[in-house]
N, C-alpha and C. Protein backbone atom coordinates (compact mmCIF):
# COMPACT_ATOMS: atom_id res chain seq x y z
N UNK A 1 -20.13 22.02 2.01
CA UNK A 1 -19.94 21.38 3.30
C UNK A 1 -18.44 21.22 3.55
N UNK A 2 -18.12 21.91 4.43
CA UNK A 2 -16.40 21.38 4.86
C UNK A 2 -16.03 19.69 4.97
N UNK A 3 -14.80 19.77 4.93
CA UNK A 3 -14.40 18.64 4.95
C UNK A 3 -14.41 18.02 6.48
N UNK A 4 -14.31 18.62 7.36
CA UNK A 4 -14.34 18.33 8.63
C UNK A 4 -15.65 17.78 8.95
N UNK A 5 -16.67 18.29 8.45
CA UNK A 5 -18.21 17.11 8.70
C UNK A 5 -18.53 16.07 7.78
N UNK A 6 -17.47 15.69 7.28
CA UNK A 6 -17.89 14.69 6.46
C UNK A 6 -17.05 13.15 7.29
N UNK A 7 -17.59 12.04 7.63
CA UNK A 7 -17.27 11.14 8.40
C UNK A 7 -16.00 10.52 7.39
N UNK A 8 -15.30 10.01 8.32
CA UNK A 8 -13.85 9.53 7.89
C UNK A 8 -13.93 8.33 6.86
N UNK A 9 -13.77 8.80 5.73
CA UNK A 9 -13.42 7.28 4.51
C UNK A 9 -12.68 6.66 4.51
N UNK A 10 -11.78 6.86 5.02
CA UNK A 10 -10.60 5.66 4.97
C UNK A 10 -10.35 4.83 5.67
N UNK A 11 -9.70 3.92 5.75
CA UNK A 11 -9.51 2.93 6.57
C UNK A 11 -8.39 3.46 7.66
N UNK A 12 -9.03 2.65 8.79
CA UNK A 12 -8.39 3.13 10.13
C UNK A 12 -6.84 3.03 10.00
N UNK A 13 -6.35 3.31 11.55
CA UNK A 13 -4.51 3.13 11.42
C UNK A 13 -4.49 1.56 11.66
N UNK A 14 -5.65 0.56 12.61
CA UNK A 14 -5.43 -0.53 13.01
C UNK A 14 -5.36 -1.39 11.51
N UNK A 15 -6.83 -0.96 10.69
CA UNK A 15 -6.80 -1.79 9.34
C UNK A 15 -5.69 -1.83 8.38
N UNK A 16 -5.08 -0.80 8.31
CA UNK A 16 -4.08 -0.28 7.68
C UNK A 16 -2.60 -0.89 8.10
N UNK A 17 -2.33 -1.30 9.33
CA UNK A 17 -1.50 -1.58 10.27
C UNK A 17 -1.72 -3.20 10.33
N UNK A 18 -2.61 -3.74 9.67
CA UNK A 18 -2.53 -5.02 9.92
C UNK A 18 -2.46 -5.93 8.20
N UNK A 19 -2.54 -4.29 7.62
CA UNK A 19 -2.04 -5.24 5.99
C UNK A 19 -0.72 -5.41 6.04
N UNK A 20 -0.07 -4.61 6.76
CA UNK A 20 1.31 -4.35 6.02
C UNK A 20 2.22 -5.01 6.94
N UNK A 21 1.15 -5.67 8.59
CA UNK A 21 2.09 -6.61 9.37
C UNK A 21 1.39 -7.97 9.01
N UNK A 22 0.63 -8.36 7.92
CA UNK A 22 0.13 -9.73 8.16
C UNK A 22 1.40 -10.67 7.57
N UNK A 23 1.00 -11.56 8.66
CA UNK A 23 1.85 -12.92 8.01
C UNK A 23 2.09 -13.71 7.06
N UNK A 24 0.97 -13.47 6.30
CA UNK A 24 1.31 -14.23 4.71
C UNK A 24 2.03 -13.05 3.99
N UNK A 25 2.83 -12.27 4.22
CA UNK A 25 3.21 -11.41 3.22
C UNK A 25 5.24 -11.68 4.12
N UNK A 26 4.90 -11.88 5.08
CA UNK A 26 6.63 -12.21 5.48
C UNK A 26 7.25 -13.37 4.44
N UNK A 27 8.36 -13.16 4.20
CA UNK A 27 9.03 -14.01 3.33
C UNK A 27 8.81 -13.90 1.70
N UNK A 28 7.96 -13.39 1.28
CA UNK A 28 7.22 -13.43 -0.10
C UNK A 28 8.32 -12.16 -0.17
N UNK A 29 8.70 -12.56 -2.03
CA UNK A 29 9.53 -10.77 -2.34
C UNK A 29 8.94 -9.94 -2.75
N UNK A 30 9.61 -8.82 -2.84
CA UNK A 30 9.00 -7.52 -2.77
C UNK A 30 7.61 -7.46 -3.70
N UNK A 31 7.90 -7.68 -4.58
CA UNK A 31 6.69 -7.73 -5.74
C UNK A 31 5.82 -8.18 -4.78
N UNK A 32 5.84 -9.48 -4.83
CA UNK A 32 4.85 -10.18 -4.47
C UNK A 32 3.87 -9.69 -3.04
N UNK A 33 4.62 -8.99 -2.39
CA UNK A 33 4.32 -8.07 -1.06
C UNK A 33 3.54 -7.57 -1.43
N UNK A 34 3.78 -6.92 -2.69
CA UNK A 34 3.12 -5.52 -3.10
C UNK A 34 1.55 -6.02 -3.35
N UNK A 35 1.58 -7.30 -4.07
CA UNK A 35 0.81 -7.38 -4.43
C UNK A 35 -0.47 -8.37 -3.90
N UNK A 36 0.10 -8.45 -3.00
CA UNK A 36 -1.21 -8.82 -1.26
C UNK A 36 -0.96 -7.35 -0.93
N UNK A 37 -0.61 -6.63 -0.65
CA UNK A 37 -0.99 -5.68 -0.08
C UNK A 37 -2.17 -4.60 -1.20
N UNK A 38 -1.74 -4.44 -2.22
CA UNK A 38 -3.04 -3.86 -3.17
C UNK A 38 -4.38 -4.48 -2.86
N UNK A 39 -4.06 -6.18 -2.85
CA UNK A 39 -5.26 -7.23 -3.24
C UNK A 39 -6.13 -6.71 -1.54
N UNK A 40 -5.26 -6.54 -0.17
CA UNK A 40 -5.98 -6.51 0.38
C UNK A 40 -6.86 -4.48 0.70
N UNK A 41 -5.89 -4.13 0.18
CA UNK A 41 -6.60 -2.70 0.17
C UNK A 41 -7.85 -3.11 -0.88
N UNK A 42 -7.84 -3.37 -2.06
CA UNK A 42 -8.93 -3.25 -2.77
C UNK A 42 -10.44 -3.90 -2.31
N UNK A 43 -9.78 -4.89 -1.42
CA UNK A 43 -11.23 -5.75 -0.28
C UNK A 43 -11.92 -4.33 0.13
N UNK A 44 -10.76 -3.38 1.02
CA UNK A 44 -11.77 -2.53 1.89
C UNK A 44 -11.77 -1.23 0.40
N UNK A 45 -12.14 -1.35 -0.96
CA UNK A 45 -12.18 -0.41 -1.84
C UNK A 45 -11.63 0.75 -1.99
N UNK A 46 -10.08 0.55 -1.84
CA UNK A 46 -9.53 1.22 -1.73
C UNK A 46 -8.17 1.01 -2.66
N UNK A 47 -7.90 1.92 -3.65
CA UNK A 47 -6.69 1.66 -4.69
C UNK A 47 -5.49 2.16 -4.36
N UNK A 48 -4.40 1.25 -3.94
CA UNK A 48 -3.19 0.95 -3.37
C UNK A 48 -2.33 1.96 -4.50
N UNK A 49 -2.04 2.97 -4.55
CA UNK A 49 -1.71 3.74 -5.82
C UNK A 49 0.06 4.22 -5.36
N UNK A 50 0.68 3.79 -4.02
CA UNK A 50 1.83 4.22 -3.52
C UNK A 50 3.07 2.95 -3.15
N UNK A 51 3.52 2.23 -4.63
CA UNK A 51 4.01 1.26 -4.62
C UNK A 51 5.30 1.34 -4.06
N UNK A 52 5.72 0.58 -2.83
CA UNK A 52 7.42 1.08 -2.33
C UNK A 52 8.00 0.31 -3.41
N UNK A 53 7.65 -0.51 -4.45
CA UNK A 53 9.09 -1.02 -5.84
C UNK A 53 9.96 0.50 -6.65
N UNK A 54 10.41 0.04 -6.60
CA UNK A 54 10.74 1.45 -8.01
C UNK A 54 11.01 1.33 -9.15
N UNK A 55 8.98 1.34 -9.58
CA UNK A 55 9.11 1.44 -11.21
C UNK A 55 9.74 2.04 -11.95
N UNK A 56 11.00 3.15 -11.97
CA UNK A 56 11.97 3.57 -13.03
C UNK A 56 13.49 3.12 -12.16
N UNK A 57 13.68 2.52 -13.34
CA UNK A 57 15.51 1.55 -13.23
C UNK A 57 15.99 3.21 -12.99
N UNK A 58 17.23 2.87 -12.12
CA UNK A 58 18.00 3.81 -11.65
C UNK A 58 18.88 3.56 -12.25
N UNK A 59 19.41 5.30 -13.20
CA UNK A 59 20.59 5.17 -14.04
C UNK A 59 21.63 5.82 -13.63
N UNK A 60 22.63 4.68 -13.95
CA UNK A 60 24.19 5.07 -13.27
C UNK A 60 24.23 6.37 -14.43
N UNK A 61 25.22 7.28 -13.36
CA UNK A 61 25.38 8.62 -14.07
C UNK A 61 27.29 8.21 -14.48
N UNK A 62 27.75 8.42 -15.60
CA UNK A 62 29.06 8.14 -15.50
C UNK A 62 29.67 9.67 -15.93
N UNK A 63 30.64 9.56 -15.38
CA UNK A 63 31.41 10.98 -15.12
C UNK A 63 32.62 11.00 -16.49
C-alpha cells in the first residue's frame, strides 16, 4: 500500500505549534524547555527525538 493512502500520523501543524508556543515553557531554560516539550509530545505518543541543546561540548580548535 503506498504511503499516500495511509491517513496522516502525526500530529497536526496547529498541535505542534502550540507545544512550542505554550506559556509554561516561556522563561524556563533551555533544558527545562526541552523537557515540557518531550513530556508534551509523548501525551500525543510521540518521541521528541530532535533536541535543539547540543549534546556534544563544542571544541575550541587551537591553531
Amino acid at each position: 500500500m503506498s504511503a499516500w493512502h495511509k491517513p496522516w500520523g502525526a500530529p497536526s501543524a496547529e498541535e505542534v505549534r502550540a507545544i512550542f508556543q505554550d506559556e509554561k515553557a516561556e522563561g524556563l531554560p533551555l533544558e527545562q524547555r526541552e523537557r515540557l516539550w518531550a513530556g508534551a509530545f509523548a501525551q500525543l505518543g510521540i518521541d521528541y527525538d530532535h533536541p535543539t541543546t547540543n549534546i556534544t561540548p563544542v571544541r575550541a580548535v587551537s591553531a
